[in-house]
N, C-alpha and C. Protein backbone atom coordinates (compact mmCIF):
# COMPACT_ATOMS: atom_id res chain seq x y z
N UNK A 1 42.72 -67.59 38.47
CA UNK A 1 43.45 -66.66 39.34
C UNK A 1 44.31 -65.71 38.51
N UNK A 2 44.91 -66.16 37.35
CA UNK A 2 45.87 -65.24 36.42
C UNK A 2 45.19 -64.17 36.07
N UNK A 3 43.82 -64.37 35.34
CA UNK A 3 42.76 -63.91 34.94
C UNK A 3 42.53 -62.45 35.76
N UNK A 4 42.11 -62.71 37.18
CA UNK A 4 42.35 -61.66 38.23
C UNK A 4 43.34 -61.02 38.11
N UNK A 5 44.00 -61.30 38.66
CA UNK A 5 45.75 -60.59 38.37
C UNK A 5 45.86 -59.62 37.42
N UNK A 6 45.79 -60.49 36.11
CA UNK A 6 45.55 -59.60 34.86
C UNK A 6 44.90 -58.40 34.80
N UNK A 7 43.66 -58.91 35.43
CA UNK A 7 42.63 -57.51 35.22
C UNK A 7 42.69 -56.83 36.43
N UNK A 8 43.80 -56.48 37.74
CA UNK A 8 43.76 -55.52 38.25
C UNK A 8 44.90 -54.33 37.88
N UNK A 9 44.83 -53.48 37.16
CA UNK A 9 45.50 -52.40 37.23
C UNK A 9 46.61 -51.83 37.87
N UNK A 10 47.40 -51.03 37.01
CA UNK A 10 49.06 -50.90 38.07
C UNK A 10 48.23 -50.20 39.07
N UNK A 11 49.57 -50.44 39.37
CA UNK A 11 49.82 -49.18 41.03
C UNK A 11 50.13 -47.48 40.15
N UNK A 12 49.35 -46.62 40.49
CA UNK A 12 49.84 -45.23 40.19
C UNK A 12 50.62 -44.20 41.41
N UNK A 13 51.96 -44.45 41.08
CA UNK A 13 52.46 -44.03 42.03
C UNK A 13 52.40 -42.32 42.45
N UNK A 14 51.92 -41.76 41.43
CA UNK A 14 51.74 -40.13 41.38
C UNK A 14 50.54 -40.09 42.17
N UNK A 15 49.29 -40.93 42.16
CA UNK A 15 47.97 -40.93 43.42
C UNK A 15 49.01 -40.86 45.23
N UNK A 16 50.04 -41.30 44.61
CA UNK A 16 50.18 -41.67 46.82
C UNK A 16 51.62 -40.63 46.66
N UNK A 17 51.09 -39.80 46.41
CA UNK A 17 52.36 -38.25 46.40
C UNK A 17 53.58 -38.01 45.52
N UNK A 18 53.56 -38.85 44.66
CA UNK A 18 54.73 -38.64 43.02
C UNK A 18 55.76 -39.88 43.42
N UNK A 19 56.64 -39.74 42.42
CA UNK A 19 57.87 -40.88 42.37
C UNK A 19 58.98 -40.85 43.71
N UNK A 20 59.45 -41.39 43.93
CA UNK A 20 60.51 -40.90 44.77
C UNK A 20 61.59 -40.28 44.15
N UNK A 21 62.54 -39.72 44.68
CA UNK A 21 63.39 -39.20 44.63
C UNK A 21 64.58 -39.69 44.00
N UNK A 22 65.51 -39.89 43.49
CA UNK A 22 66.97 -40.64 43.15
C UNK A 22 67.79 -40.52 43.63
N UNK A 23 67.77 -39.53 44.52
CA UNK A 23 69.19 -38.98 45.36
C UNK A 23 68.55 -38.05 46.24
N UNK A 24 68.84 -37.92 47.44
CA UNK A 24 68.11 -37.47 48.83
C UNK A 24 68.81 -35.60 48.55
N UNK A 25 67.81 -35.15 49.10
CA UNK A 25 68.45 -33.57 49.26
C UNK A 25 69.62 -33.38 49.53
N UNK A 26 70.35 -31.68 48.66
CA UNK A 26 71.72 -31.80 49.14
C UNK A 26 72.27 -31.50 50.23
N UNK A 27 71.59 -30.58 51.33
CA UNK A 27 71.74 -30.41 52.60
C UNK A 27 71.58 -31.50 53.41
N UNK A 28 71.18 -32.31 53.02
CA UNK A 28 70.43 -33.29 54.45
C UNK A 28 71.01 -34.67 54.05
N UNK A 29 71.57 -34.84 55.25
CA UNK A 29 72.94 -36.28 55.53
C UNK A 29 72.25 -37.70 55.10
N UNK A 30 71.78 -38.68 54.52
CA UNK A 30 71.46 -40.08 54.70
C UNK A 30 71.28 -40.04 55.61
N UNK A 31 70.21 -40.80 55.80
CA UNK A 31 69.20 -41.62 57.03
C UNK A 31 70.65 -42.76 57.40
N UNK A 32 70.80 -42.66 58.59
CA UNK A 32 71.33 -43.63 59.55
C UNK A 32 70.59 -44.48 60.43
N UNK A 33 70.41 -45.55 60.22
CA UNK A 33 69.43 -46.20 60.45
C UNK A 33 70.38 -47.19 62.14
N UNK A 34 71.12 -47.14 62.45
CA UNK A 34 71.96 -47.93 63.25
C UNK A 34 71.94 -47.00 64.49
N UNK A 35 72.35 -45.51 63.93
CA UNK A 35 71.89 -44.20 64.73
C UNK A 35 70.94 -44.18 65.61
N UNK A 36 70.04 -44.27 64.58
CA UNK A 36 68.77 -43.84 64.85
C UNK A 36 67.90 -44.96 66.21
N UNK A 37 68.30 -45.89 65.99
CA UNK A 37 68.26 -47.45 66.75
C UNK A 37 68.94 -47.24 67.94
N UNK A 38 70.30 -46.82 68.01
CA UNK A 38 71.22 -46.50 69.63
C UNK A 38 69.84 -45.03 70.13
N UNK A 39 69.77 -44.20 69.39
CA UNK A 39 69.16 -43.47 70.13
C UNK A 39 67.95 -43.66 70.77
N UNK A 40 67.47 -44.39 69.75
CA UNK A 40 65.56 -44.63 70.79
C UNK A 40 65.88 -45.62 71.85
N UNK A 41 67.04 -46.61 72.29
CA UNK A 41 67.28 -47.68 73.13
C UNK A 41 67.90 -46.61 73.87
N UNK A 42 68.35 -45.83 73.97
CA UNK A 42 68.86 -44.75 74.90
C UNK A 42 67.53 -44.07 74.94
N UNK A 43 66.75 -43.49 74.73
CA UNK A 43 65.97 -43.21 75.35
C UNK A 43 64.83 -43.70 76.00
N UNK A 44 64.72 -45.05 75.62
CA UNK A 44 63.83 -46.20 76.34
C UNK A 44 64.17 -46.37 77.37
N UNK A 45 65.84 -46.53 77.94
CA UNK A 45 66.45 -46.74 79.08
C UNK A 45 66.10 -45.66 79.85
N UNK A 46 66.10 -44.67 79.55
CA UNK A 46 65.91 -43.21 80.06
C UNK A 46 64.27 -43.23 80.67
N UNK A 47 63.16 -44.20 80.48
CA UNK A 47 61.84 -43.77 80.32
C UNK A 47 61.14 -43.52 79.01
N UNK A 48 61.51 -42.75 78.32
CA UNK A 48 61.42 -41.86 76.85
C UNK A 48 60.63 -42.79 76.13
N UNK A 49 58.78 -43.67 76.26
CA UNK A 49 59.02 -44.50 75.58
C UNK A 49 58.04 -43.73 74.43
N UNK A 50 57.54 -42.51 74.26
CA UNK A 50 56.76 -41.88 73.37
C UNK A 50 55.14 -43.02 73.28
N UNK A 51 55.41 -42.89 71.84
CA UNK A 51 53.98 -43.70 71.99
C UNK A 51 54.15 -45.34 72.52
N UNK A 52 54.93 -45.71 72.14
CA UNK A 52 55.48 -47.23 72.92
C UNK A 52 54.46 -47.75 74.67
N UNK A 53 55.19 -46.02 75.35
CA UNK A 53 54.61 -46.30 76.99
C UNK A 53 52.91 -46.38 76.40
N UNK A 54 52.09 -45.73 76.25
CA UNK A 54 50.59 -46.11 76.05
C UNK A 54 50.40 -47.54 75.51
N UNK A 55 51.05 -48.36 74.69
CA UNK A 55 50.99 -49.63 74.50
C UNK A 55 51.18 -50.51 75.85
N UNK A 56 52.30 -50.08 76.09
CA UNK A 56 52.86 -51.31 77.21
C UNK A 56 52.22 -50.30 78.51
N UNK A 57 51.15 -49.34 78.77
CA UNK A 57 50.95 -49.07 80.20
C UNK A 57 49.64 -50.45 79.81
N UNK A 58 48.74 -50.04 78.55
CA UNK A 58 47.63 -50.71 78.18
C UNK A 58 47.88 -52.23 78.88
N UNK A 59 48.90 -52.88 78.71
CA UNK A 59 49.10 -54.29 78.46
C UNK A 59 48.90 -54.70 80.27
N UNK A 60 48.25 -56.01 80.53
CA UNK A 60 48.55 -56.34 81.87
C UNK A 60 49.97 -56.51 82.33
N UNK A 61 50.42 -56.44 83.42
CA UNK A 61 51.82 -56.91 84.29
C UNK A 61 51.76 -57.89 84.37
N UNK A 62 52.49 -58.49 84.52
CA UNK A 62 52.93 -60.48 84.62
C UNK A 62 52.30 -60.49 85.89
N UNK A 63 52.24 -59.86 87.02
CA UNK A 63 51.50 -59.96 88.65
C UNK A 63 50.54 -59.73 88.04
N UNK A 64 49.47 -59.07 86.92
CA UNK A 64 48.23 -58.77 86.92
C UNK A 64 47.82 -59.77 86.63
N UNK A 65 48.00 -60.87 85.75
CA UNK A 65 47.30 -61.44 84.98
C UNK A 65 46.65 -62.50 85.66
N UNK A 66 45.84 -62.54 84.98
CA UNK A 66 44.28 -63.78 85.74
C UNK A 66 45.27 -64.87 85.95
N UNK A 67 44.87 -65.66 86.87
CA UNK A 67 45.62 -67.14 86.99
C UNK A 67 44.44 -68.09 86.67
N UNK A 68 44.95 -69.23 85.78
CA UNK A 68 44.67 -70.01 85.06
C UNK A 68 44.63 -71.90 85.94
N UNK A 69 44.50 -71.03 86.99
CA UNK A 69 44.44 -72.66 88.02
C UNK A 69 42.85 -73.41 87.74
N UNK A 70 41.76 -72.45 87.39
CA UNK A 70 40.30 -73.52 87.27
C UNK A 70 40.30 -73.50 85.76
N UNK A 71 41.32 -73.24 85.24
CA UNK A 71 41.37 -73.72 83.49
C UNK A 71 41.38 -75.51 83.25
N UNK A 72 40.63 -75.74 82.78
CA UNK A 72 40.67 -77.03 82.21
C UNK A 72 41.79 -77.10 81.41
N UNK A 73 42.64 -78.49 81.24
CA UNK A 73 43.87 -78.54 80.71
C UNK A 73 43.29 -80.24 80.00
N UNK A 74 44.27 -79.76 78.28
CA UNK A 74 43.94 -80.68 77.61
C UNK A 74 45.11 -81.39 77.33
């Protein structure tokens, strides 16, 4: 297994768009990540679920779902 390991090659980080950065642009504030979290729960409350609603329209309703009464039980 080392053997493998060994013989796979770094990661080239310049193939998946260059290095990152060291310090974020000087116009533009740090990512607020706590922010960013109150706002999408405010807008979930609101409806607002973007791509979220196509997941959960996809999903059955707790009233939809098959009932499991001729299920064999082990």
């Amino acid at each position: 297994m080392d053997e493998l390991l060994a013989s796979i090659r770094p990661i080239n980080p310049a193939a998946f768009g260059g290095l990152p950065q060291d310090s974020p642009p000087q116009n533009e504030a740090p990512f607020d990540a706590s922010q960013y979290l109150m706002q999408r729960i405010m807008q979930m409350k609101q409806g607002k679920l973007g791509a979220l609603g196509n997941v959960m329209a996809a999903m059955p309703q707790p009233n939809q779902m098959p009932s499991q009464e001729g299920a064999a039980t082990a």
